[in-house]
N, C-alpha and C. Protein backbone atom coordinates (compact mmCIF):
# COMPACT_ATOMS: atom_id res chain seq x y z
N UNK A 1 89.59 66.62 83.08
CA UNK A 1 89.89 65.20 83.20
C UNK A 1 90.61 64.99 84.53
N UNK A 2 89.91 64.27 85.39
CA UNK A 2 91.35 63.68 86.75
C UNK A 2 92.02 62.75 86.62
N UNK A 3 92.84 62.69 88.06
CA UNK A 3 93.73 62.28 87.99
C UNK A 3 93.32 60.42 86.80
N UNK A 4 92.91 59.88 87.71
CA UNK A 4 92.88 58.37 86.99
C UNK A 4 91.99 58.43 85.54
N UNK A 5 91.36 59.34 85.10
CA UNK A 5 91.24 59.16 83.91
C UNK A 5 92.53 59.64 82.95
N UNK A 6 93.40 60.14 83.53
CA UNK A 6 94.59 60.39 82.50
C UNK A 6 95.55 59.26 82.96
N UNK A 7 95.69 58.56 84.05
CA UNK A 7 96.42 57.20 84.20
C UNK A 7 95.76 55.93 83.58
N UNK A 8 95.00 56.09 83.34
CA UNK A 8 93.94 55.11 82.54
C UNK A 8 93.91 55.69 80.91
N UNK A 9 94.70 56.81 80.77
CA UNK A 9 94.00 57.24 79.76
C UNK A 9 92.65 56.68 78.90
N UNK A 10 91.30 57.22 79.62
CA UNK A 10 90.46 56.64 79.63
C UNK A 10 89.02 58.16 79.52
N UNK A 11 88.24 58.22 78.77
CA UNK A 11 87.26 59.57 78.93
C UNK A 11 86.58 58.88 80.10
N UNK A 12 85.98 60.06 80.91
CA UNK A 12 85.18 59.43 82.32
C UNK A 12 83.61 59.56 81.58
N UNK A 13 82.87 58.27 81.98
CA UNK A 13 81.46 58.37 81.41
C UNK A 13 80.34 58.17 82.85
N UNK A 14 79.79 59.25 82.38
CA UNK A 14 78.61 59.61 83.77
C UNK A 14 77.72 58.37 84.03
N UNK A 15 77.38 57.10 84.53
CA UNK A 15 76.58 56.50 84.85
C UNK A 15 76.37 56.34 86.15
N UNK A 16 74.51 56.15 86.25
CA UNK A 16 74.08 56.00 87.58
C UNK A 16 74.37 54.36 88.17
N UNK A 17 74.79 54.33 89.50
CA UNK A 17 74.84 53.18 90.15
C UNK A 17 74.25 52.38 90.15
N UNK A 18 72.71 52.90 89.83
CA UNK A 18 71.84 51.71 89.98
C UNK A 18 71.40 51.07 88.31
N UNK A 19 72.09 51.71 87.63
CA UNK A 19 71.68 50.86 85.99
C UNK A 19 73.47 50.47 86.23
N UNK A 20 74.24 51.05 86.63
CA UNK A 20 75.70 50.17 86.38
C UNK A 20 75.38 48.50 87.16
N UNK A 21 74.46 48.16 88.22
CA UNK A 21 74.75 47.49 88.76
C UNK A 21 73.26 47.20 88.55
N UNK A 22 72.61 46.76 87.55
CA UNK A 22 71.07 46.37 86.82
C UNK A 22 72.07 45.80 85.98
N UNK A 23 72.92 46.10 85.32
CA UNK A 23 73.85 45.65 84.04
C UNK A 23 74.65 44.44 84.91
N UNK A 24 75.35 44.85 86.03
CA UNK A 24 76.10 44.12 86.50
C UNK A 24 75.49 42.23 87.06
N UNK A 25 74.30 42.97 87.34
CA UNK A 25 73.84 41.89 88.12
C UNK A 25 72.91 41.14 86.53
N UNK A 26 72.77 41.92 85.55
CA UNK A 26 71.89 40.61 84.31
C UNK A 26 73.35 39.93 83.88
N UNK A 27 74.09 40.70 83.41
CA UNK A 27 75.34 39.84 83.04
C UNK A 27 75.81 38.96 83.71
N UNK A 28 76.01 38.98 85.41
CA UNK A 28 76.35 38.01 86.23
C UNK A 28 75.83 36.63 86.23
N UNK A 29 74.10 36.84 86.31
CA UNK A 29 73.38 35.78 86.43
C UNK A 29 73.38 35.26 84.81
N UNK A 30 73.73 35.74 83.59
CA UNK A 30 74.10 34.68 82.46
C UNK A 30 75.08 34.40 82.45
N UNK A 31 76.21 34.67 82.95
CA UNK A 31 77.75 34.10 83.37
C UNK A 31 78.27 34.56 82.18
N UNK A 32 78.12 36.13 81.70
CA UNK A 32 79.24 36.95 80.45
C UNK A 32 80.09 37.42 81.59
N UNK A 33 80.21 37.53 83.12
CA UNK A 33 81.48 37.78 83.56
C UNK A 33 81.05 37.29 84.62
N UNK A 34 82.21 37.16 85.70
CA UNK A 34 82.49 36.88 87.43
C UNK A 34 82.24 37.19 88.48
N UNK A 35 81.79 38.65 88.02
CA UNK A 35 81.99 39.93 89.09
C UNK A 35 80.25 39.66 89.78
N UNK A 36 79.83 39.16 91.10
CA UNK A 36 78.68 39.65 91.03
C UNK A 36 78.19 41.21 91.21
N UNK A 37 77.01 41.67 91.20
CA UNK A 37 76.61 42.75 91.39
C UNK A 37 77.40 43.89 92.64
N UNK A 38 77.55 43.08 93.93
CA UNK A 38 77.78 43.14 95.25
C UNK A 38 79.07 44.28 94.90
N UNK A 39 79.69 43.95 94.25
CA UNK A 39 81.14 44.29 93.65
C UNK A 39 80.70 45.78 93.21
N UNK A 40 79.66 46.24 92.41
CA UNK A 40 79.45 47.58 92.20
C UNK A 40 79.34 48.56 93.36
N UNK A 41 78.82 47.91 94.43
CA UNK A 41 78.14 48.31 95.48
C UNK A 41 79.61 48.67 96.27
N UNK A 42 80.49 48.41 96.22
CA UNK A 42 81.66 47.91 97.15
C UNK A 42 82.35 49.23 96.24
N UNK A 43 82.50 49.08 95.00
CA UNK A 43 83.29 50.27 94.12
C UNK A 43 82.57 52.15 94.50
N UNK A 44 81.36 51.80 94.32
CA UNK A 44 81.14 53.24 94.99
C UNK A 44 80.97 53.95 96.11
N UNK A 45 81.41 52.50 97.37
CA UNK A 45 81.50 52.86 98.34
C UNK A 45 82.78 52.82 99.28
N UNK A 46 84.08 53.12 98.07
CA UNK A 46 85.57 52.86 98.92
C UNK A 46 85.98 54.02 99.53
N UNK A 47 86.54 54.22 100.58
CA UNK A 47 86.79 55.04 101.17
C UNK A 47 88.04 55.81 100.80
N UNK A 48 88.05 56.83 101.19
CA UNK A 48 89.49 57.28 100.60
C UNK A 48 90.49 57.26 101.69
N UNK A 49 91.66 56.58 101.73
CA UNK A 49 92.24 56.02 102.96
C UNK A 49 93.71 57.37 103.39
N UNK A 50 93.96 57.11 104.05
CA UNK A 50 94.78 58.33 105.02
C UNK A 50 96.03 57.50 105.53
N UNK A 51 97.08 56.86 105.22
CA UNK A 51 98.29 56.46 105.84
C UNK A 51 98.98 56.62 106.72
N UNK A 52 98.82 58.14 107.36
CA UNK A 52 99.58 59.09 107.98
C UNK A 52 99.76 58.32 109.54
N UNK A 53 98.25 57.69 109.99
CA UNK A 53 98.37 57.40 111.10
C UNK A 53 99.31 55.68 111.54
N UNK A 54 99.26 54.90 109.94
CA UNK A 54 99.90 53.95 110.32
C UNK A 54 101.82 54.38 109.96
N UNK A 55 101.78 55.04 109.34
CA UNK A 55 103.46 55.56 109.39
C UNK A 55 103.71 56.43 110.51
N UNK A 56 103.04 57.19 110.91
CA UNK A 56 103.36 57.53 112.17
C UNK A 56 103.52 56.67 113.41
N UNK A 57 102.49 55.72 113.71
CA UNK A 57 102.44 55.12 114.48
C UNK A 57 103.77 53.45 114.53
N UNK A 58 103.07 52.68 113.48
CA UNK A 58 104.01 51.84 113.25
C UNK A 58 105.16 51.96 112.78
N UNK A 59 105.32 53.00 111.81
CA UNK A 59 106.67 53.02 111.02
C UNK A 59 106.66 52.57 109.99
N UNK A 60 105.14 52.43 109.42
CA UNK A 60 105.23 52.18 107.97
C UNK A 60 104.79 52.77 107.25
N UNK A 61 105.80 52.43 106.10
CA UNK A 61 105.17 52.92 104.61
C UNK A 61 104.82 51.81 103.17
N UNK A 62 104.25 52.54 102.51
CA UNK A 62 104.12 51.87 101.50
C UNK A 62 104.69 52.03 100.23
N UNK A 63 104.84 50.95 99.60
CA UNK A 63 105.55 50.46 98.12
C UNK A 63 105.41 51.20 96.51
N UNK A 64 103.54 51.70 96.67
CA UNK A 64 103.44 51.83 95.90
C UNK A 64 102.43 53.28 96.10
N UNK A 65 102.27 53.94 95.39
CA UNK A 65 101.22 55.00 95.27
C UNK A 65 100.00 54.42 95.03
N UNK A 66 98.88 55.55 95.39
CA UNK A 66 96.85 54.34 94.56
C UNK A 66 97.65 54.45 93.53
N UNK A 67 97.87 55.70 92.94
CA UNK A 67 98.09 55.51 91.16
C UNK A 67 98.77 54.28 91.17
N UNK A 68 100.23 53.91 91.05
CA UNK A 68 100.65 52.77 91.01
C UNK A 68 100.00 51.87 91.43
N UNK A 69 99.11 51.54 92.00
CA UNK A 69 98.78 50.40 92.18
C UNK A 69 97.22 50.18 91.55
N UNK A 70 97.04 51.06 91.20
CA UNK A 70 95.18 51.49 89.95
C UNK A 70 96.49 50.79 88.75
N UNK A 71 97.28 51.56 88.46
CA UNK A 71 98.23 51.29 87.10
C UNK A 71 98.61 49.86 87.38
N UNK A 72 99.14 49.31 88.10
CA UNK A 72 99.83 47.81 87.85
C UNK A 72 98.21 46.68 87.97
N UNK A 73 97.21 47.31 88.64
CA UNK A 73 95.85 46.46 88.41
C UNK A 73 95.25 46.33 87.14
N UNK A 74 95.59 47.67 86.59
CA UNK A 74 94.68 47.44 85.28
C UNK A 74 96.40 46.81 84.08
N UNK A 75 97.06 47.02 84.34
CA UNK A 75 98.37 46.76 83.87
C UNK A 75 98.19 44.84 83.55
N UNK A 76 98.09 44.36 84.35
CA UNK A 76 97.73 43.07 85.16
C UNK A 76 96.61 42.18 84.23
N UNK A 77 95.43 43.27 84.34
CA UNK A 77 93.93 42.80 83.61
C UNK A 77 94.55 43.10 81.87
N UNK A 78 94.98 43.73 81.70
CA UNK A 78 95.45 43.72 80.23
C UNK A 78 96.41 42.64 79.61
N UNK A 79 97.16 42.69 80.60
CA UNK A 79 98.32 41.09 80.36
C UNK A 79 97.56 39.70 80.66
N UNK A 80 96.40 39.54 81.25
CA UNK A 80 96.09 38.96 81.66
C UNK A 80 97.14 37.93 82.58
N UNK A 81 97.56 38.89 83.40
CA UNK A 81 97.79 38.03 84.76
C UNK A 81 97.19 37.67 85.45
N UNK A 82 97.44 35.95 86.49
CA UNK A 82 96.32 35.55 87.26
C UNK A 82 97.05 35.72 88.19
N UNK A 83 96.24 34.86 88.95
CA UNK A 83 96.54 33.83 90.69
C UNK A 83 95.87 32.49 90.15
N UNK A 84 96.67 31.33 91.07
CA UNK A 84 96.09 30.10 90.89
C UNK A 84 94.62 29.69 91.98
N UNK A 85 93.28 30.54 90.87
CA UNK A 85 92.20 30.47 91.73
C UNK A 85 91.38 30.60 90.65
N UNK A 86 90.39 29.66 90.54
CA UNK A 86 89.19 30.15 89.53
C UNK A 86 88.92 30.97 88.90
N UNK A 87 88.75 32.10 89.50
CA UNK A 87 88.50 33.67 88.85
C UNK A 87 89.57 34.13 88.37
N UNK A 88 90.41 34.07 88.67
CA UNK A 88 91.53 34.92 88.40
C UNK A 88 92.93 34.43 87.86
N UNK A 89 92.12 33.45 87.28
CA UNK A 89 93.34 31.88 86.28
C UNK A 89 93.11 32.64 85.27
N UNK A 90 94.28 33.03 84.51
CA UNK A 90 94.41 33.43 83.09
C UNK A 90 93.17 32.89 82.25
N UNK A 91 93.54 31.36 81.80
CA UNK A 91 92.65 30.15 81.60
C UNK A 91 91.57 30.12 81.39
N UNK A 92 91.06 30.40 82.51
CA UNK A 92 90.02 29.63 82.83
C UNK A 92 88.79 30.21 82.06
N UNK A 93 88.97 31.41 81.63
CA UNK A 93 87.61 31.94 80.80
C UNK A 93 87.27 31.22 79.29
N UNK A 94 88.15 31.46 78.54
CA UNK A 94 87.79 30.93 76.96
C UNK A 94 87.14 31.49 75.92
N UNK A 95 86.43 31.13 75.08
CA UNK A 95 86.11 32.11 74.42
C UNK A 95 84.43 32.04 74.91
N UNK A 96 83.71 33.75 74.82
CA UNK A 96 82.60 33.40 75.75
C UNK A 96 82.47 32.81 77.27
N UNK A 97 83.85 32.93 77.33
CA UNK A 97 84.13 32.30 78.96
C UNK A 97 83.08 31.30 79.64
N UNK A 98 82.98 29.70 78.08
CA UNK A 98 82.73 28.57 77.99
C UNK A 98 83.33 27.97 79.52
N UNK A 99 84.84 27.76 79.77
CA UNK A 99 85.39 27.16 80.88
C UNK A 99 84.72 27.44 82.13
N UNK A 100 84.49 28.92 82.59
CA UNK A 100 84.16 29.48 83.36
C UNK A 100 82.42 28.37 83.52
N UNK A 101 82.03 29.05 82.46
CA UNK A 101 80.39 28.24 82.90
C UNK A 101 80.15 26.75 83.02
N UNK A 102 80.85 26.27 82.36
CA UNK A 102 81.18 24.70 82.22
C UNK A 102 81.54 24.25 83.98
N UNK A 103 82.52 24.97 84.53
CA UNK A 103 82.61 24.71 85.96
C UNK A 103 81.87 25.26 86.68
N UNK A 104 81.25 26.24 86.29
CA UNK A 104 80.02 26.74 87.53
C UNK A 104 80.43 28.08 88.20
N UNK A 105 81.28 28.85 88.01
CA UNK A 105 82.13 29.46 88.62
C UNK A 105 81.40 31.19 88.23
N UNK A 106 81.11 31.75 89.12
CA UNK A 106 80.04 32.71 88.70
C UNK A 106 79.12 32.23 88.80
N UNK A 107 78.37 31.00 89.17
CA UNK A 107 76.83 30.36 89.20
C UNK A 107 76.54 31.09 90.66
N UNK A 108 75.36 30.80 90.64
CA UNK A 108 74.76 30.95 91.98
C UNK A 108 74.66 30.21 93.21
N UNK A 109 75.10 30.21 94.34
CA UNK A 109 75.08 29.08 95.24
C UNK A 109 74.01 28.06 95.37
């Protein structure tokens, strides 16, 4: 088990990218969630980032660890904390996330 499946305490399940994001993109276009497809594409392609050169250089550091900050994201999505923005309004989903489709939000341009 790694690291973020034991901060998640979570089992890791093997799926290919291109049925995670066949799933992502039918669910999108019936508006059962927000996320478009684009978003899968973006998750398996994050880089793994290196700090060293901006604390060396600038003099900075940071606040939080990934872990801490994987932990206070999903921490966040469980409390359902927002921002005052469409997507990410506590609110705004409902049940079947009615609100959400009712305003268009997840529609297609």
């Amino acid at each position: 088990m790694d690291r973020r499946s034991r901060v998640l305490r979570a089992r890791p399940v093997g799926v290919s990218s291109r049925l995670l994001r066949m799933l992502a993109s039918i669910s999108w276009s019936l508006r059962l969630q927000p996320t478009p497809p684009g978003w899968v594409d973006l998750a398996f392609a994050v880089p793994v980032m290196d700090v060293t050169r901006a604390e060396r250089e600038l003099g900075w550091t940071p606040h939080r660890t990934a872990t801490e900050a994987l932990v206070e994201l999903v921490q966040g999505l469980r409390t359902r904390r927002g921002a005052p923005t469409p997507v990410l309004a506590p609110d705004a989903d409902g049940p079947l996330r009615v609100r959400e489709l009712l305003t268009g939000v997840g529609g297609r341009p």
